[in-house]
N, C-alpha and C. Protein backbone atom coordinates (compact mmCIF):
# COMPACT_ATOMS: atom_id res chain seq x y z
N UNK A 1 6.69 13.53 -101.39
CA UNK A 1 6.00 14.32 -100.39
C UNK A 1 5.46 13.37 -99.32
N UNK A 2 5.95 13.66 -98.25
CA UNK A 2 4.88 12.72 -96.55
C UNK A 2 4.24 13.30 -96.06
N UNK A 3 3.14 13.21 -95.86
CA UNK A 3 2.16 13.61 -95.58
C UNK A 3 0.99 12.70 -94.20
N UNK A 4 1.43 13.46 -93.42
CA UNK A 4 1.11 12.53 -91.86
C UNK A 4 -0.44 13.12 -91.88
N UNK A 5 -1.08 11.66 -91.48
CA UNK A 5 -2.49 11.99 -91.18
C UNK A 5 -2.87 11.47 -89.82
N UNK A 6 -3.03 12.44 -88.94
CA UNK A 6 -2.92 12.33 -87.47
C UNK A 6 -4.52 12.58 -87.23
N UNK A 7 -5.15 12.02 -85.83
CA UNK A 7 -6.46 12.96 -85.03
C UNK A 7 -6.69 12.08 -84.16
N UNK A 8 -7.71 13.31 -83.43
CA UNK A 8 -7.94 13.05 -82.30
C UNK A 8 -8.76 11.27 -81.82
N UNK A 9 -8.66 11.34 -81.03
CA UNK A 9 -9.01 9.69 -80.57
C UNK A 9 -10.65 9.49 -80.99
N UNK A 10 -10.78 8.59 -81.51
CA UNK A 10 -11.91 8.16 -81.96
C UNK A 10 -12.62 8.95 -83.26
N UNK A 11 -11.76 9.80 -84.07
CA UNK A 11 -11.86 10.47 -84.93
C UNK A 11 -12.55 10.07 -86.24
N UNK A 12 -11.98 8.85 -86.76
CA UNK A 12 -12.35 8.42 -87.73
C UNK A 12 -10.79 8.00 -88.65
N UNK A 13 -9.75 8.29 -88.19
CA UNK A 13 -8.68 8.60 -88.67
C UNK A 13 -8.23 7.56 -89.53
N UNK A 14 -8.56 6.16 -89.01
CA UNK A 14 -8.26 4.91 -89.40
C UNK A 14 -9.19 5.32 -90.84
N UNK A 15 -10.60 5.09 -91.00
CA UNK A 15 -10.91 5.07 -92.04
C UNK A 15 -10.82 6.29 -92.89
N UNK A 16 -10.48 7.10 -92.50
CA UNK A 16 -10.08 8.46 -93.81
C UNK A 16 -8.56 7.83 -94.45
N UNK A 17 -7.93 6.76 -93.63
CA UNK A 17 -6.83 6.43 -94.45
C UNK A 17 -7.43 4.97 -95.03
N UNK A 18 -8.11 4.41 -95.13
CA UNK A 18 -9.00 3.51 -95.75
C UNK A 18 -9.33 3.75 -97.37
N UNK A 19 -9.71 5.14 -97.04
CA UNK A 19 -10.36 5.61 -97.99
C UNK A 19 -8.92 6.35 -99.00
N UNK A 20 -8.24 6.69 -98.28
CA UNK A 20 -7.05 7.41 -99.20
C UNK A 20 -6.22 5.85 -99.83
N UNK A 21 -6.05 5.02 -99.16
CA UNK A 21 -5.11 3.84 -99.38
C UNK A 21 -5.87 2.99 -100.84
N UNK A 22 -7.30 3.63 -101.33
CA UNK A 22 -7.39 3.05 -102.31
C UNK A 22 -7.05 4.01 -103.68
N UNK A 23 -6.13 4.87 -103.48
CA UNK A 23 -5.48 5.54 -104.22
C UNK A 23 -4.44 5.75 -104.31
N UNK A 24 -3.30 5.87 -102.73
CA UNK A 24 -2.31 6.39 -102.30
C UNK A 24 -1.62 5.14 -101.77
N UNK A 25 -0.57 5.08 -101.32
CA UNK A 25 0.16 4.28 -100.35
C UNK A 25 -0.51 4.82 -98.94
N UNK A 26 -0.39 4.03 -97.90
CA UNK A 26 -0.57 4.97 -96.73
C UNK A 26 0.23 3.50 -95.87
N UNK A 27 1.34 4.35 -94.74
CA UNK A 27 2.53 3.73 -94.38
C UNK A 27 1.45 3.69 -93.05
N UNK A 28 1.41 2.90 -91.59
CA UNK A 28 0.29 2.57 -90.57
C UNK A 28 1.50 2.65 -89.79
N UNK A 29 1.43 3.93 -88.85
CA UNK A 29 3.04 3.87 -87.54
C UNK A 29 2.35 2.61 -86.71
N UNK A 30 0.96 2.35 -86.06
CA UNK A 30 0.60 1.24 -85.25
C UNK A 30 1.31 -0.11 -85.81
N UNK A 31 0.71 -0.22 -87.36
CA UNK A 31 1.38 -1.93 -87.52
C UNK A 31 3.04 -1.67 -87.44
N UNK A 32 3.55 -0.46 -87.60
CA UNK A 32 5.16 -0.88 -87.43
C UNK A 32 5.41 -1.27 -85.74
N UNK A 33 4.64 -0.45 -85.45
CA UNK A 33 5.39 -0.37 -83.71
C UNK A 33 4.82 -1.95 -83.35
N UNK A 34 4.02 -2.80 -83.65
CA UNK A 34 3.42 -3.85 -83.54
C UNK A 34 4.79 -4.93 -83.88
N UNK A 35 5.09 -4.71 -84.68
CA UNK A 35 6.33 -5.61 -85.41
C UNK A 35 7.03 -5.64 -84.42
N UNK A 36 7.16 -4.80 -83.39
CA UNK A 36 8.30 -4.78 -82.18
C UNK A 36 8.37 -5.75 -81.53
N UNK A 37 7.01 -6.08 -81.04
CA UNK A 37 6.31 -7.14 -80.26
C UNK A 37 6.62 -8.67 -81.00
N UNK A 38 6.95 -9.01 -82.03
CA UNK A 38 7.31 -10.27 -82.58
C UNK A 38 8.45 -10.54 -82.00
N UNK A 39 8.28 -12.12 -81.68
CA UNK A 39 9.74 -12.68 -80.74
C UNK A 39 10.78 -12.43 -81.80
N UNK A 40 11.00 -12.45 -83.34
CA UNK A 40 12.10 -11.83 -83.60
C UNK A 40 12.46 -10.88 -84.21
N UNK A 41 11.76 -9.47 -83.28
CA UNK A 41 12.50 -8.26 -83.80
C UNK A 41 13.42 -8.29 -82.16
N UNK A 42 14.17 -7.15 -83.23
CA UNK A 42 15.34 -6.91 -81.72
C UNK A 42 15.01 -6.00 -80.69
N UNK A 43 13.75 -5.43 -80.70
CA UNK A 43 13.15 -5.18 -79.64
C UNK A 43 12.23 -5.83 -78.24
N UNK A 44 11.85 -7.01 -79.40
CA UNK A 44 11.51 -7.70 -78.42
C UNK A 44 11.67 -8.08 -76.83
N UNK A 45 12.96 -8.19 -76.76
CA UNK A 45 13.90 -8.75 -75.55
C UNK A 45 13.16 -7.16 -74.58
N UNK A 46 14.07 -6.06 -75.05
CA UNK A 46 13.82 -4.71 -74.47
C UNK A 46 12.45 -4.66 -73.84
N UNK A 47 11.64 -4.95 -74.60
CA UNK A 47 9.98 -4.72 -73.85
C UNK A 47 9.90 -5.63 -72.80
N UNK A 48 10.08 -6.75 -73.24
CA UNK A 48 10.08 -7.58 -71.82
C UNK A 48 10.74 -7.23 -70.46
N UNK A 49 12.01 -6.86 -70.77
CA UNK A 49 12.67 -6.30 -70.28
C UNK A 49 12.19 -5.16 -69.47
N UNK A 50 11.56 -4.39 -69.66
CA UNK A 50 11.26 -2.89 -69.52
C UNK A 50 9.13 -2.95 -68.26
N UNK A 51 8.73 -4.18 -69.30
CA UNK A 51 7.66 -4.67 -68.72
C UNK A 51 7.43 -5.83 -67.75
N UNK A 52 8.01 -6.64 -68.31
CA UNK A 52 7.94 -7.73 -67.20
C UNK A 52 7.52 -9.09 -68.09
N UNK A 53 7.81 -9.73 -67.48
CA UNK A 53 6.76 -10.95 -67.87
C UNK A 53 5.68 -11.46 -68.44
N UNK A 54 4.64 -10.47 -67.18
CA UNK A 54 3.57 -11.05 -66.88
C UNK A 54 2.82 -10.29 -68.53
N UNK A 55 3.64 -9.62 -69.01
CA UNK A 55 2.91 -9.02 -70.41
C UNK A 55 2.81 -10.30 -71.47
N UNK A 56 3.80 -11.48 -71.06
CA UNK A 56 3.53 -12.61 -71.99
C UNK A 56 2.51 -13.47 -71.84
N UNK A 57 2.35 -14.29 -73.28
CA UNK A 57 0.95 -15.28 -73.22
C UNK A 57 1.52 -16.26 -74.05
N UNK A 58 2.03 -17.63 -73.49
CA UNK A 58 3.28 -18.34 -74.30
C UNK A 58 3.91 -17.57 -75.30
N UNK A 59 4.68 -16.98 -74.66
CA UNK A 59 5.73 -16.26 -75.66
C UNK A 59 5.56 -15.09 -76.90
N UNK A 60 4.00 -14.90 -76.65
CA UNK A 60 3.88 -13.80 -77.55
C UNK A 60 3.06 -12.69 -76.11
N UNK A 61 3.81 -11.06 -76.71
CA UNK A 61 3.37 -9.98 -75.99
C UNK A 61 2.23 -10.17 -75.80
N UNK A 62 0.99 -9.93 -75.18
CA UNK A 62 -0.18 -9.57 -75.27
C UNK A 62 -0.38 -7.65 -74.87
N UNK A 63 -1.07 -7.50 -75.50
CA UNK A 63 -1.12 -6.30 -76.50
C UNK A 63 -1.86 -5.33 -74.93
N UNK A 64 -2.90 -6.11 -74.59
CA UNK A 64 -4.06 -5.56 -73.93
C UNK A 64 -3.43 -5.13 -72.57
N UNK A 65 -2.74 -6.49 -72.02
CA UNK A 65 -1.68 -6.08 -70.99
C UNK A 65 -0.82 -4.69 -71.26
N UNK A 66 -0.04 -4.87 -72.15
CA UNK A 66 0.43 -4.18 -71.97
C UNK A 66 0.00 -2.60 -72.07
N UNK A 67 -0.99 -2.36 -73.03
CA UNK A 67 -2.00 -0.96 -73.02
C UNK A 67 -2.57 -0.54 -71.57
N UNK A 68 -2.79 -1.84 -70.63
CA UNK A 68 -3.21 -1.54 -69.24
C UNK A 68 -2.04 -1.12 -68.60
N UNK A 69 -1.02 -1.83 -68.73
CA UNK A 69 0.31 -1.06 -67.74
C UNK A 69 0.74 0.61 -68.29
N UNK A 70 0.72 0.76 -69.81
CA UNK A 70 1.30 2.25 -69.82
C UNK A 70 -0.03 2.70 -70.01
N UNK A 71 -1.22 2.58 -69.96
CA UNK A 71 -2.21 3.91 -69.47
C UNK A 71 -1.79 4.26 -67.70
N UNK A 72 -1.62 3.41 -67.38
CA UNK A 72 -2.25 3.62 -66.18
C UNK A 72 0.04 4.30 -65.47
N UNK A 73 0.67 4.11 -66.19
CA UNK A 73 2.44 4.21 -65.76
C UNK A 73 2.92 5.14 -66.91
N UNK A 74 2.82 6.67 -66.62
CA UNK A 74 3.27 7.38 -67.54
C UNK A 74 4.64 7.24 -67.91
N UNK A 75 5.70 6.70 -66.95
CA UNK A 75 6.77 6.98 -67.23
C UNK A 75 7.33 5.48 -67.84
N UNK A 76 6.62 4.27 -67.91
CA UNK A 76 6.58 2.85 -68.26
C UNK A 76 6.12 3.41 -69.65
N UNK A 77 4.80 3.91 -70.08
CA UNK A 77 4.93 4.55 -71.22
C UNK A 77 6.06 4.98 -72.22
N UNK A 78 6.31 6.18 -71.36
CA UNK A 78 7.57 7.04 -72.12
C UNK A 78 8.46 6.14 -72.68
N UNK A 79 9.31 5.06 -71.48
CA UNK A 79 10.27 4.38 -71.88
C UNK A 79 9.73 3.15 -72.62
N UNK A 80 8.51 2.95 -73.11
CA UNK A 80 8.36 2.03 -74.66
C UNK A 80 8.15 2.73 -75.38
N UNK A 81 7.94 4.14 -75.57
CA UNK A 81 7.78 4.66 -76.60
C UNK A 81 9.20 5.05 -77.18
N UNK A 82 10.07 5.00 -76.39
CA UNK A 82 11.99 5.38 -76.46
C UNK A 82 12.39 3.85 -77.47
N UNK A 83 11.54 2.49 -76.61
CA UNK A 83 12.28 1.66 -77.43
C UNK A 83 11.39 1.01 -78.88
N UNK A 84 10.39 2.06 -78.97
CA UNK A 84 9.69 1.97 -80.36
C UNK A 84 9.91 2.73 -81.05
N UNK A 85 10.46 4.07 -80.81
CA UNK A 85 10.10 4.97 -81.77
C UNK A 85 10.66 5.28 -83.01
N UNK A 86 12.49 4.76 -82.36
CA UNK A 86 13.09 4.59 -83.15
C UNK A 86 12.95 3.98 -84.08
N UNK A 87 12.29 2.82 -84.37
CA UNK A 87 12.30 2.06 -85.60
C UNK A 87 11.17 2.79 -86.54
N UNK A 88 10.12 2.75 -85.79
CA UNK A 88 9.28 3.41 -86.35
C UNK A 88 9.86 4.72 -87.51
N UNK A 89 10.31 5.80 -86.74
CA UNK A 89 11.08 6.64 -86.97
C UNK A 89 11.44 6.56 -88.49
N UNK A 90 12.71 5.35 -88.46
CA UNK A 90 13.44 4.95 -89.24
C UNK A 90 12.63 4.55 -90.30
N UNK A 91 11.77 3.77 -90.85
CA UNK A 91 10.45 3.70 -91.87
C UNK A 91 10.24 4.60 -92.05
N UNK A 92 9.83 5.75 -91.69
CA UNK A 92 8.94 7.09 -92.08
C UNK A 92 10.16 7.30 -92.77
N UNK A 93 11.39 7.66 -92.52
CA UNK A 93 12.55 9.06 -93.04
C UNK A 93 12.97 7.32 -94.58
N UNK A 94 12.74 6.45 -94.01
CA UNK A 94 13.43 5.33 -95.63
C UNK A 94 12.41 5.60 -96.35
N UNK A 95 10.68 6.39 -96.78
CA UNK A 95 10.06 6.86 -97.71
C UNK A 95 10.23 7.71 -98.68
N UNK A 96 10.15 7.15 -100.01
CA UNK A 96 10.96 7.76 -101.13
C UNK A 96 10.48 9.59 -101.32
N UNK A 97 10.12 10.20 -102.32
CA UNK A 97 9.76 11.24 -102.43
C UNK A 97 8.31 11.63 -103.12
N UNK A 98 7.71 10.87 -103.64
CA UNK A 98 6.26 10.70 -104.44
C UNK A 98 5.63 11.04 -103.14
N UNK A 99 4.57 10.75 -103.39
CA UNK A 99 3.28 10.82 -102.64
C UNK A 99 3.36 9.65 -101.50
N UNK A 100 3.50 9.60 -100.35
CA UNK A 100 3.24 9.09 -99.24
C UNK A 100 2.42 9.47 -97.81
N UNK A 101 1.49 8.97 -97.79
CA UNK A 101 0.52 9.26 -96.26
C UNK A 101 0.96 8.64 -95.17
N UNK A 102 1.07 9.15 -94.00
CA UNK A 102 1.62 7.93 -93.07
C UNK A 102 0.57 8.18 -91.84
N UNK A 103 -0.05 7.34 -91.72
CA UNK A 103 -1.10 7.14 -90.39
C UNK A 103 -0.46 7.01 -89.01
N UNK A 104 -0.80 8.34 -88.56
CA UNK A 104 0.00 8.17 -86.86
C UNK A 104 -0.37 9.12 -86.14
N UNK A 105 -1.17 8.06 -85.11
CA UNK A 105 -1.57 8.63 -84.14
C UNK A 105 -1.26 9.63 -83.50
N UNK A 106 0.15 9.39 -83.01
CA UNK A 106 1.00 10.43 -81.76
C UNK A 106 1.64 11.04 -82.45
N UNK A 107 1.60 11.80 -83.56
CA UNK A 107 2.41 12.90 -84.28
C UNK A 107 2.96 13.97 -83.45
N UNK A 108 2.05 14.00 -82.42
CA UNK A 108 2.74 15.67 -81.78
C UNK A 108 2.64 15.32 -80.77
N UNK A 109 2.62 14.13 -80.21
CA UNK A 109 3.08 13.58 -78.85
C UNK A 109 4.79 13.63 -78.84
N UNK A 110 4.99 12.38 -80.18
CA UNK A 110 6.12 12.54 -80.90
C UNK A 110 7.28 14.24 -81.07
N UNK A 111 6.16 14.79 -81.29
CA UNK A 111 7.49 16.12 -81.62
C UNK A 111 7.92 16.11 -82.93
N UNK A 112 7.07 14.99 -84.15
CA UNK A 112 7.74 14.62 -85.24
C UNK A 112 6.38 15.51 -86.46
N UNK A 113 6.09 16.17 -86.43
CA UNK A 113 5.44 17.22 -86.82
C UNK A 113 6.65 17.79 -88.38
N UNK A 114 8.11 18.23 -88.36
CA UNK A 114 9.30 18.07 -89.59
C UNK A 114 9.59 16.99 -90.04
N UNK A 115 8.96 15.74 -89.69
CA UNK A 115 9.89 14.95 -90.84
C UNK A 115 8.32 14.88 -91.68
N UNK A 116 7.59 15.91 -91.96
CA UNK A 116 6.18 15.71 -93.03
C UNK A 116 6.70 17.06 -93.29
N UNK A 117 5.86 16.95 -94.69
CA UNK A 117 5.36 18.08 -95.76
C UNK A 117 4.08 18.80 -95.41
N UNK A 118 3.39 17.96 -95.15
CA UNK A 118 2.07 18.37 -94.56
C UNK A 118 1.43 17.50 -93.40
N UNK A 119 -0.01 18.60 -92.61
CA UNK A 119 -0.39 17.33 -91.56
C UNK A 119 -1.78 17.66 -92.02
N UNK A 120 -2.18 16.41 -91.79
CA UNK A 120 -3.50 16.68 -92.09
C UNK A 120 -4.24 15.82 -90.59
N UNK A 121 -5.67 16.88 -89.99
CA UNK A 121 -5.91 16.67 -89.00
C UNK A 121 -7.52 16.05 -89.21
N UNK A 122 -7.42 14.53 -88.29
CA UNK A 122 -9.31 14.38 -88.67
C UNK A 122 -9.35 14.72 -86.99
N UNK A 123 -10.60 15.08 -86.93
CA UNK A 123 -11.25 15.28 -85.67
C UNK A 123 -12.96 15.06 -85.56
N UNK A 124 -13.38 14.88 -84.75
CA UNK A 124 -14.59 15.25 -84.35
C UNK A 124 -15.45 15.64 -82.82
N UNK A 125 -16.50 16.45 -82.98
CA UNK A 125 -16.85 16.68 -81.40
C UNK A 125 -16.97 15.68 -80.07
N UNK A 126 -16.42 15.81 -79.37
CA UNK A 126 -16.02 15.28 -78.05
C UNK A 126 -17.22 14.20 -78.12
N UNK A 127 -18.20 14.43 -77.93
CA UNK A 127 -19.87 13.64 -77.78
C UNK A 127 -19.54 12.25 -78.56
N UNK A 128 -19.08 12.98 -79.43
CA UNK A 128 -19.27 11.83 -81.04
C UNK A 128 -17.89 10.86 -80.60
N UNK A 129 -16.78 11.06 -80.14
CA UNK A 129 -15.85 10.72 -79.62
C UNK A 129 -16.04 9.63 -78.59
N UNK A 130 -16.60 10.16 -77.84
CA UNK A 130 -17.31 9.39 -77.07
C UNK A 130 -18.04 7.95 -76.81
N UNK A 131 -18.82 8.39 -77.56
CA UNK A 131 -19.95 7.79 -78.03
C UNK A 131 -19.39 6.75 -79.09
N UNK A 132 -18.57 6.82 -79.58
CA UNK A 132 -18.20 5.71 -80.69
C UNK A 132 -17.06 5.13 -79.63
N UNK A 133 -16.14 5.66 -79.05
CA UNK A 133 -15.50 4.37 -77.99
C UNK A 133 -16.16 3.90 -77.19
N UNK A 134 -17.15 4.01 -77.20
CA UNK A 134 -18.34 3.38 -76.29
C UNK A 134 -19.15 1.81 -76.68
N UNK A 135 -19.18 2.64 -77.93
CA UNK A 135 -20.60 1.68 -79.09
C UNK A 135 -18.89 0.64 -79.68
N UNK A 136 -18.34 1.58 -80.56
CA UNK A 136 -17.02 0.20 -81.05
C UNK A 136 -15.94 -0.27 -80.72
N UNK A 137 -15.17 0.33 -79.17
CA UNK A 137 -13.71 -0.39 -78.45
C UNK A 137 -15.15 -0.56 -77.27
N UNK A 138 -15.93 -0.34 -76.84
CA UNK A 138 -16.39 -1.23 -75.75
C UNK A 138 -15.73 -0.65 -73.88
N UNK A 139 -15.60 0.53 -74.36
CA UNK A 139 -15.38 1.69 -73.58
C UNK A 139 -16.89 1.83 -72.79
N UNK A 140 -16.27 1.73 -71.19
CA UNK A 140 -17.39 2.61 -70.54
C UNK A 140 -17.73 3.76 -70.59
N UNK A 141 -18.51 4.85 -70.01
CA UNK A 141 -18.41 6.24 -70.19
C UNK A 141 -16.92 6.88 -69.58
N UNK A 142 -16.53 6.54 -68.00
CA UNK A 142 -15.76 6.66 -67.37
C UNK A 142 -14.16 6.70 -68.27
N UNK A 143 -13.95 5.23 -68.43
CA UNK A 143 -12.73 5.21 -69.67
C UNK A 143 -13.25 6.06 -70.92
N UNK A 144 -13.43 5.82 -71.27
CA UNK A 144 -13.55 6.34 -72.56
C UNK A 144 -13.16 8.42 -72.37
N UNK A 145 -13.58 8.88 -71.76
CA UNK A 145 -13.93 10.18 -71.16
C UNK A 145 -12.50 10.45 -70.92
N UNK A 146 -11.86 9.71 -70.22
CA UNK A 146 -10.44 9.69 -69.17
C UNK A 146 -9.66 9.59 -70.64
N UNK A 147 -9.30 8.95 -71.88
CA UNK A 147 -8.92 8.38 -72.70
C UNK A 147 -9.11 9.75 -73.67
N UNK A 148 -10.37 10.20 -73.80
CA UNK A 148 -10.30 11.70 -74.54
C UNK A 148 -9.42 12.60 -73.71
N UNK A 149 -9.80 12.93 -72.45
CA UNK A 149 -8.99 13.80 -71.94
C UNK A 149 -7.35 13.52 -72.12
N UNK A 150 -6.87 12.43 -71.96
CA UNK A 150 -5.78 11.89 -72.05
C UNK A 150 -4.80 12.84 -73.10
N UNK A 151 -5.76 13.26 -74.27
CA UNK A 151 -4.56 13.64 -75.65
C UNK A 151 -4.89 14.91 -75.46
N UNK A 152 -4.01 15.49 -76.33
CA UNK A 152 -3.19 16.82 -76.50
C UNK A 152 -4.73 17.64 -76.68
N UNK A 153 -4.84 18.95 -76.37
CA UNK A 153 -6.06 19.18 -76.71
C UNK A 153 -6.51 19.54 -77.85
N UNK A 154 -7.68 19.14 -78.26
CA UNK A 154 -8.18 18.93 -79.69
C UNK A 154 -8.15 20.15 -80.27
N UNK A 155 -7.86 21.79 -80.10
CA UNK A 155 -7.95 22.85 -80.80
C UNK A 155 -6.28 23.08 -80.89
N UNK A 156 -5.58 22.63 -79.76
CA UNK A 156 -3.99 22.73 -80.24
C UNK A 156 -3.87 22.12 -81.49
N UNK A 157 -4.03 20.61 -81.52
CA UNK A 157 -4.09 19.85 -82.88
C UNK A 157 -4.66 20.94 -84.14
N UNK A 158 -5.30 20.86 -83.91
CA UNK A 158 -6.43 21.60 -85.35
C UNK A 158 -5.23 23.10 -85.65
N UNK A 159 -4.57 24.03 -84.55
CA UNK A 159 -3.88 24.69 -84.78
C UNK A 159 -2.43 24.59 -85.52
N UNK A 160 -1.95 23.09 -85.25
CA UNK A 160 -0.52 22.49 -85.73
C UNK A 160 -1.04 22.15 -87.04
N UNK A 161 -2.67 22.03 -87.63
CA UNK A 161 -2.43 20.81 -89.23
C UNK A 161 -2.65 22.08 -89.62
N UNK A 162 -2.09 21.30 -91.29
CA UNK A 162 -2.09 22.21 -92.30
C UNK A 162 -3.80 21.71 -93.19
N UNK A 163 -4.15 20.68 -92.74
CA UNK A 163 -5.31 20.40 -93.40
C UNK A 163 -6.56 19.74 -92.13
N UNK A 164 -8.00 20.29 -91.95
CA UNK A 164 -8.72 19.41 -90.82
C UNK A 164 -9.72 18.96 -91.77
N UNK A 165 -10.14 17.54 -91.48
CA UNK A 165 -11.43 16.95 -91.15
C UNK A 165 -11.86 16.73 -90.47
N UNK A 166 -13.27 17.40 -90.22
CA UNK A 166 -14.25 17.67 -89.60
C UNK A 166 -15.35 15.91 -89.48
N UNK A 167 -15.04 14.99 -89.16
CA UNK A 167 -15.79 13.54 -89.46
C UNK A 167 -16.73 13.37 -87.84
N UNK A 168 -18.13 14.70 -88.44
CA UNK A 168 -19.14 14.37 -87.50
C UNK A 168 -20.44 13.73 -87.71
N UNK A 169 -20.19 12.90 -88.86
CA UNK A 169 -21.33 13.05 -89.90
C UNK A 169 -21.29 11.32 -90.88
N UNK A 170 -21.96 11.15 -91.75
CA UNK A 170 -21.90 9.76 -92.47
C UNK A 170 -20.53 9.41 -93.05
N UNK A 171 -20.41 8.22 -93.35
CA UNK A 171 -19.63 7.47 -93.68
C UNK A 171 -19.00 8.58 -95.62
N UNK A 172 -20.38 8.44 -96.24
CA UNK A 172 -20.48 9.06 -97.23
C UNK A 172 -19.78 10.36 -97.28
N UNK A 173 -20.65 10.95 -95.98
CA UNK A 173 -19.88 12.58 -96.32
C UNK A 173 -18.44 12.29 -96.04
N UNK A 174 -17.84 11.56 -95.31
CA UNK A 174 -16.31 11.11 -94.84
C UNK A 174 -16.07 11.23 -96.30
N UNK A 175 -16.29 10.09 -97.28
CA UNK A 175 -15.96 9.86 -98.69
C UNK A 175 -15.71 11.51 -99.13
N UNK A 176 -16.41 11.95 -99.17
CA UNK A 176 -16.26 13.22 -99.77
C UNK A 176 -15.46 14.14 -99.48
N UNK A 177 -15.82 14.31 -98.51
CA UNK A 177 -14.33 15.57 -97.92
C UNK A 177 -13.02 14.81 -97.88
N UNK A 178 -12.62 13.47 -97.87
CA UNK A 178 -11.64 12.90 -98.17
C UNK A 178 -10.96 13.40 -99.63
N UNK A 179 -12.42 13.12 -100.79
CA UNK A 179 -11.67 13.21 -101.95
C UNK A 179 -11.22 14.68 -101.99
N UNK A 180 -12.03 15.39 -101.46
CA UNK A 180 -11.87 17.41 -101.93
C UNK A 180 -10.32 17.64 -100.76
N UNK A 181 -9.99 16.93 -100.22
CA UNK A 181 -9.23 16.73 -99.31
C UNK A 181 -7.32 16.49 -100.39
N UNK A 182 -7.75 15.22 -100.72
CA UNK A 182 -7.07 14.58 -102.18
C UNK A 182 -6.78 15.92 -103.25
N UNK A 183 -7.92 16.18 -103.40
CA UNK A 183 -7.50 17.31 -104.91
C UNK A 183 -6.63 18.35 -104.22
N UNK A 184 -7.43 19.07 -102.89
CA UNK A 184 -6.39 20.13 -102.07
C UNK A 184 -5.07 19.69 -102.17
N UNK A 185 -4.15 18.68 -101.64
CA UNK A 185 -3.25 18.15 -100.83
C UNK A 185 -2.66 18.47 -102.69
N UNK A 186 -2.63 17.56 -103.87
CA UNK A 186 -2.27 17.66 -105.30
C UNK A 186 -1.67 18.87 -105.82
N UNK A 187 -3.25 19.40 -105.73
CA UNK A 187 -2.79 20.70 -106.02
C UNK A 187 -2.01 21.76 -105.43
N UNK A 188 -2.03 21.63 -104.32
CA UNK A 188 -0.93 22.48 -103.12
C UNK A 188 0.43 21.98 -103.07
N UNK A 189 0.54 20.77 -104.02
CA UNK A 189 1.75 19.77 -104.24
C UNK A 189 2.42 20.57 -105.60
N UNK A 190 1.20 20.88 -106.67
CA UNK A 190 1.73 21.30 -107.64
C UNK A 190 2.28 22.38 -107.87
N UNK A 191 1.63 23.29 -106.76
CA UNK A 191 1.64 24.96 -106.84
C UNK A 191 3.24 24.91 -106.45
N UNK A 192 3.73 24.18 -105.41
CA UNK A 192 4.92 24.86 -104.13
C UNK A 192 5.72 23.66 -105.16
């Protein structure tokens, strides 16, 4: 069973798979698409290619650059996401049939919503969103704001999962609705 755990930006999403990964496998689409960026995957060449140069820092991508060119170049975007996705892609569908979580962001940016069993959605209120790209990426109000608006809107999401967390609240309560989260996902495994 795959089981994609997607949400909204600044959600908490990273650590609800923190918390599942000390039980579960959980597959990270960011560190694959990252692997791209190493001088020897065979994508490498392509990004440069596609970006330029000036994205290098002796010979390795720099990351930050390049996040500044496709926020700001939707269609420079699109076409690295054409020469990432595929691989990416390709990892998710080589996951055996047991229990697998796969952490990814752009699930329904993607359109890849069928190659899972289930989605499970973390979210939280806009404020709180906010306010934490503020206090922990070091986001002004301005970015940060522009960066929420940026994604799909947060009640479409919540309408596409088959499972939401609600992470407006402690670290602790996270723990918790994670695990009641865990028993749901099992048992809805066992029933079907």
């Amino acid at each position: 069973m795959k089981i994609a755990i997607c949400g909204t930006i600044a959600s908490g999403k990273s650590e609800v798979c923190k918390i599942i990964a000390k039980r579960y496998p959980v597959l990270n689409c960011d560190e694959l698409a990252k692997r791209c960026y190493d001088p020897k995957h065979e994508a490498y060449a392509k990004i440069i290619n596609l970006l330029g140069e000036e994205i290098l820092n002796q010979q390795l991508i720099d990351l930050k650059t390049v996040a500044k060119i496709i926020f700001d170049d939707s269609t420079k975007r699109k076409n690295l996401e054409n020469i990432i996705h595929p691989y990416v892609k390709k990892e998710i569908m080589a996951l055996n049939d047991s229990i697998n979580f796969v952490e990814i962001a752009l699930l329904f940016e993607c359109g890849w919503e069928d190659l899972f069993d289930k989605i499970v959605l973390v979210t939280c209120d806009a404020k709180i969103a906010i306010d934490r790209m503020i206090k922990y990426r070091g986001y002004d109000y301005n970015h940060a704001l522009a960066r929420y608006n940026s994604q799909i809107d947060p009640n479409i999401q919540i309408a596409k999962a088959d499972y939401v967390i609600y992470n407006n609240s402690t670290k602790e309560d996270l723990n918790i609705e994670v695990e009641k989260l865990l028993e749901r996902i099992i048992d809805d495994g066992i029933k079907s």
